[in-house]
Protein backbone atom coordinates (compact mmCIF):
# COMPACT_ATOMS: atom_id res chain seq x y z
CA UNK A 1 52.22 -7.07 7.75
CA UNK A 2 49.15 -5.62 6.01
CA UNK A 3 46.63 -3.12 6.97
CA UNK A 4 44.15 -5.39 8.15
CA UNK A 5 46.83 -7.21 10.36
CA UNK A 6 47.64 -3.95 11.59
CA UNK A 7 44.41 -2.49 12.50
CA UNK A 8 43.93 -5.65 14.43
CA UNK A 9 46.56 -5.34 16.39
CA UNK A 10 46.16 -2.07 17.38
CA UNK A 11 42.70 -2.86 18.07
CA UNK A 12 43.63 -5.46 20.70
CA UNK A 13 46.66 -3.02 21.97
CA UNK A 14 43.67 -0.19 22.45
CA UNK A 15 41.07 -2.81 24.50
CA UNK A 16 43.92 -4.10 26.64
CA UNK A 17 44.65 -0.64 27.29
CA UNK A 18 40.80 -0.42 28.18
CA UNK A 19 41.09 -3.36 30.00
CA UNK A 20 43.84 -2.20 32.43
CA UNK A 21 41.86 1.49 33.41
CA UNK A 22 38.61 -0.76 33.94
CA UNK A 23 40.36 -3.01 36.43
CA UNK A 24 42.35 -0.21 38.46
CA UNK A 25 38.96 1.95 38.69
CA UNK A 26 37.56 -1.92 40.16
CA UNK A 27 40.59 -1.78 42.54
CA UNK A 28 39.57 2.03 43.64
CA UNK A 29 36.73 0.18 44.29
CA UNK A 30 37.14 -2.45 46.53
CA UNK A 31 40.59 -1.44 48.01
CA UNK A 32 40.12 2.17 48.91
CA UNK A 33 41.59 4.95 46.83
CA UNK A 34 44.33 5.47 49.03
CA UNK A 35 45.88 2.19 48.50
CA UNK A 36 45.82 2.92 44.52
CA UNK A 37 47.86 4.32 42.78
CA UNK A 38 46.31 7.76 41.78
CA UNK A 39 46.64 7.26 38.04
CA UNK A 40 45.78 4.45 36.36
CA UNK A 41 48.18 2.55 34.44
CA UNK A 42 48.18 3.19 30.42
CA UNK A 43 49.67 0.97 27.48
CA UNK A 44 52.29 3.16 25.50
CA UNK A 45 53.66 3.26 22.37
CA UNK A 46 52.90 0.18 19.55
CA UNK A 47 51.49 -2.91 19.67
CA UNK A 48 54.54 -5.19 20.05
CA UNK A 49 53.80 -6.91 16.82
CA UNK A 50 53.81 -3.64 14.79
CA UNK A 51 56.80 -2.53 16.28
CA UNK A 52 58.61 -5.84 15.86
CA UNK A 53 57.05 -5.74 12.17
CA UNK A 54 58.73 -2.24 11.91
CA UNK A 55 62.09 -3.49 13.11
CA UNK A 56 62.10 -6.61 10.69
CA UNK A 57 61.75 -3.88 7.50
CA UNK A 58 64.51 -1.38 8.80
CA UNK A 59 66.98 -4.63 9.06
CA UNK A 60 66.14 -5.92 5.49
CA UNK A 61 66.54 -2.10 4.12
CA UNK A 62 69.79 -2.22 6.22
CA UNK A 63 68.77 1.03 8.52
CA UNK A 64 69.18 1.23 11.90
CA UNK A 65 65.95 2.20 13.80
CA UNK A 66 65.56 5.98 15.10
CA UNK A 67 67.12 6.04 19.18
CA UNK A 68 64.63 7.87 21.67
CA UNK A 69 65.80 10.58 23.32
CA UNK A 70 64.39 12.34 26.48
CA UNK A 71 62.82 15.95 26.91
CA UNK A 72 66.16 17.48 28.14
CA UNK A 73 68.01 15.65 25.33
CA UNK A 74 65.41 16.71 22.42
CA UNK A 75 65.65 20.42 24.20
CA UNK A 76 69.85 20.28 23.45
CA UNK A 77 69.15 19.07 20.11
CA UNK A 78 66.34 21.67 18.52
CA UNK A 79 68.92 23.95 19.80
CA UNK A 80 71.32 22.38 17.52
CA UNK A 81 68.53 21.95 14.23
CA UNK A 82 67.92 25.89 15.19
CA UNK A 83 72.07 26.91 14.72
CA UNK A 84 72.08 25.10 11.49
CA UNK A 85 68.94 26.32 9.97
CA UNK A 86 69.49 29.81 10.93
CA UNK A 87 72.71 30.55 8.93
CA UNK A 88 71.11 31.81 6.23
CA UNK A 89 69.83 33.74 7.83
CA UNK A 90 65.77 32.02 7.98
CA UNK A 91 64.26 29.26 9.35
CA UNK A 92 62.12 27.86 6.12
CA UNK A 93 58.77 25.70 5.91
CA UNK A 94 60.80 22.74 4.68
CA UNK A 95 63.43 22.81 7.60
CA UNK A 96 60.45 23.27 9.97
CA UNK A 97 59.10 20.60 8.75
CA UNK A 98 62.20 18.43 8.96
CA UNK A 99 63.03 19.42 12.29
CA UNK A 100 58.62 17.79 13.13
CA UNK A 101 59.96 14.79 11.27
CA UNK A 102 62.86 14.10 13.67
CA UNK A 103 61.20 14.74 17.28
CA UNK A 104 58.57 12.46 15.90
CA UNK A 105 61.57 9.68 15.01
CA UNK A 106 63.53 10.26 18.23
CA UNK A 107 60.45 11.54 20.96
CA UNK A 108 59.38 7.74 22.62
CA UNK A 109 56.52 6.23 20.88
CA UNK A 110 53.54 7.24 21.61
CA UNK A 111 54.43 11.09 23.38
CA UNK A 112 51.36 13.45 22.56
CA UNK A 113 51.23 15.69 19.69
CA UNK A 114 50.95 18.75 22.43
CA UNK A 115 54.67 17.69 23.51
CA UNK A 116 55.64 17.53 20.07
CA UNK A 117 54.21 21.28 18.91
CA UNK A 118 56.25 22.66 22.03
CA UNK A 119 59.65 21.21 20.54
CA UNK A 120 58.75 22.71 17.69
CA UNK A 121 57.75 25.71 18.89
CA UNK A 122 61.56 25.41 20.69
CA UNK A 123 62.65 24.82 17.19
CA UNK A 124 61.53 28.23 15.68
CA UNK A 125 61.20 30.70 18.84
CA UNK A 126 65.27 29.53 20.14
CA UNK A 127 67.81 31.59 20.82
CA UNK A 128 71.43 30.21 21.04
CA UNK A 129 74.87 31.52 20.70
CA UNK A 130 78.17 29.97 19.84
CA UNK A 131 79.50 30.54 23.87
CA UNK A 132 76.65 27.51 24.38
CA UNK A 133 77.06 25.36 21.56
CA UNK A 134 80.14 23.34 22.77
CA UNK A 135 78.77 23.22 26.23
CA UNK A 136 75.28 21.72 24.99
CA UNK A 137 77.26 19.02 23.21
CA UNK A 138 79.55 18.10 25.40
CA UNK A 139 76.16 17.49 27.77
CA UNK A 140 74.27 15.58 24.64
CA UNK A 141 77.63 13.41 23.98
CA UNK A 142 77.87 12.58 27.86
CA UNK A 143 74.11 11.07 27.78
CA UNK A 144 73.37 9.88 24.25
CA UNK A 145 72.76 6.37 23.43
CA UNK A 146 74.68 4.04 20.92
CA UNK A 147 74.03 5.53 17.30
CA UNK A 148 71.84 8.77 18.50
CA UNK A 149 74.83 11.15 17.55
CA UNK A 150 75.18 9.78 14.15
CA UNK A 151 71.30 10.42 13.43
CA UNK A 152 71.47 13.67 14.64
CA UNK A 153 74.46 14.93 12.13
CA UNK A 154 73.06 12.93 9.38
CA UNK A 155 69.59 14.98 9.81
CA UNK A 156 71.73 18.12 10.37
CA UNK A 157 72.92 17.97 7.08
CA UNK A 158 70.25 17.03 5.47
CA UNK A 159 68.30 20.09 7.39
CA UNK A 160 71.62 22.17 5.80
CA UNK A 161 71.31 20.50 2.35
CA UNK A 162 67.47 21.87 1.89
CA UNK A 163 68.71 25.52 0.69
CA UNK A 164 72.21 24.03 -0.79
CA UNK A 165 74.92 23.53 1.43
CA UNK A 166 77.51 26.07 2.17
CA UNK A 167 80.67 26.90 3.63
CA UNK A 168 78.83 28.36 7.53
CA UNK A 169 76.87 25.33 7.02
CA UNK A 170 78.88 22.80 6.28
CA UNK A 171 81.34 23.84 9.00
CA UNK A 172 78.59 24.41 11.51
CA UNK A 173 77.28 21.37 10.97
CA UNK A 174 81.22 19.75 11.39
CA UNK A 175 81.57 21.72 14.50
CA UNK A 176 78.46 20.35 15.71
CA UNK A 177 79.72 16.49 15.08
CA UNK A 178 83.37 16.98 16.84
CA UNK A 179 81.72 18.30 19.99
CA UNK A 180 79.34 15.05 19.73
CA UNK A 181 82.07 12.75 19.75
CA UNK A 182 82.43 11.74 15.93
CA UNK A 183 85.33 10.64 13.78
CA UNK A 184 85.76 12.66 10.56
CA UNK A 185 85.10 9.60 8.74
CA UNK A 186 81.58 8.77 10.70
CA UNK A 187 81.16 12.87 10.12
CA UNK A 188 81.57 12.08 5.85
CA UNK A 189 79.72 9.13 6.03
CA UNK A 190 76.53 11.27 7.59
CA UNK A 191 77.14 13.75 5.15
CA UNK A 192 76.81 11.14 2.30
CA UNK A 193 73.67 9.28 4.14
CA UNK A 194 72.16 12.75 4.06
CA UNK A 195 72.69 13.33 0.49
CA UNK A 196 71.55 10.60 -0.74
CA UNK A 197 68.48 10.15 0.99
CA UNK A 198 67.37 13.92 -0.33
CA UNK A 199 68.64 12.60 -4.04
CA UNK A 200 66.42 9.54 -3.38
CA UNK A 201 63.16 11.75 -2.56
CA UNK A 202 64.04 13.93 -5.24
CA UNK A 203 64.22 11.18 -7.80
């Protein structure tokens, strides 16, 4: 799909959207407010066709698309993204910005940027403690969709890879991926997705 294609679809996505808060304020109208519902009802996330466009790519690049996760699961996992970057004792520009980059992926389409900031303000301001950590997973593994564990070890080791990986790290990050659930051969073969996709930006 091109960029023309695309704008045009979102364009129609945007006046349907229009479309919908014209005919419930009509409703208010002629029904009575109190027989409305008291907001109105609003299009989310991507015009089908984009997203189905979006879909078709990840398949032919042989990716699985990002799995949405809900407010209390993204809460668990910044705490997670904040134990890992914090061994060395910092959380750096390049691990904030990693940590953006997933709630973005994983937040449903179309959630505010105001929703995003306070995840990331989550991110840098957390405070956790290794009493919690097996707790929090053991409530993220219990409530995670298909896949959703795998994407968040694969981005914690790529968030550990930014500064080199080492020993706390790498057995953080391990520790992390038991209490999820994960085989130590799905743990390796995050560890090498990781790599490899930081190798591939590098390059």
């Amino acid at each position: 799909m091109d960029e023309k294609e695309r704008d045009k679809q979102y364009r129609l996505w945007h006046s349907l959207d229009f479309l919908g808060v014209v005919t419930w304020v009509m409703n208010r109208g002629i029904r009575g407010s109190a027989l409305i519902e008291k907001t109105p009802p609003r299009l989310t996330g991507e015009p089908p066709i984009v997203e189905l466009d979006r879909l078709v790519k990840l398949a032919a690049a042989g990716k699985a698309p990002d799995v949405a996760v809900d407010d209390e699961q993204m809460e668990q996992i910044v705490s997670l993204f904040h134990t890992v970057a914090l061994r060395d004792g910092s959380i750096s520009s390049e691990e904030t910005d990693a940590m953006k980059r997933f709630i973005k992926g994983h937040l449903p389409p179309g959630s505010p940027e105001m929703e995003i900031e306070h995840f990331l303000t989550a991110f840098k301001d957390h405070h956790s403690s290794d009493a919690n950590l097996k707790e929090t997973c053991h409530l993220l593994r219990t409530r995670l969709r298909p896949g959703a564990a795998e994407q968040i070890v694969e981005s914690l080791y790529r968030l550990a890879y930014f500064h080199g990986l080492d020993f706390e790290e790498r057995r953080e990050v391990e520790k992390i991926a038991e209490y999820l659930g994960l085989f130590s051969s799905e743990i390796r073969l995050a560890e090498t997705a990781a790599r490899k996709s930081l190798e591939k930006k590098a390059d």
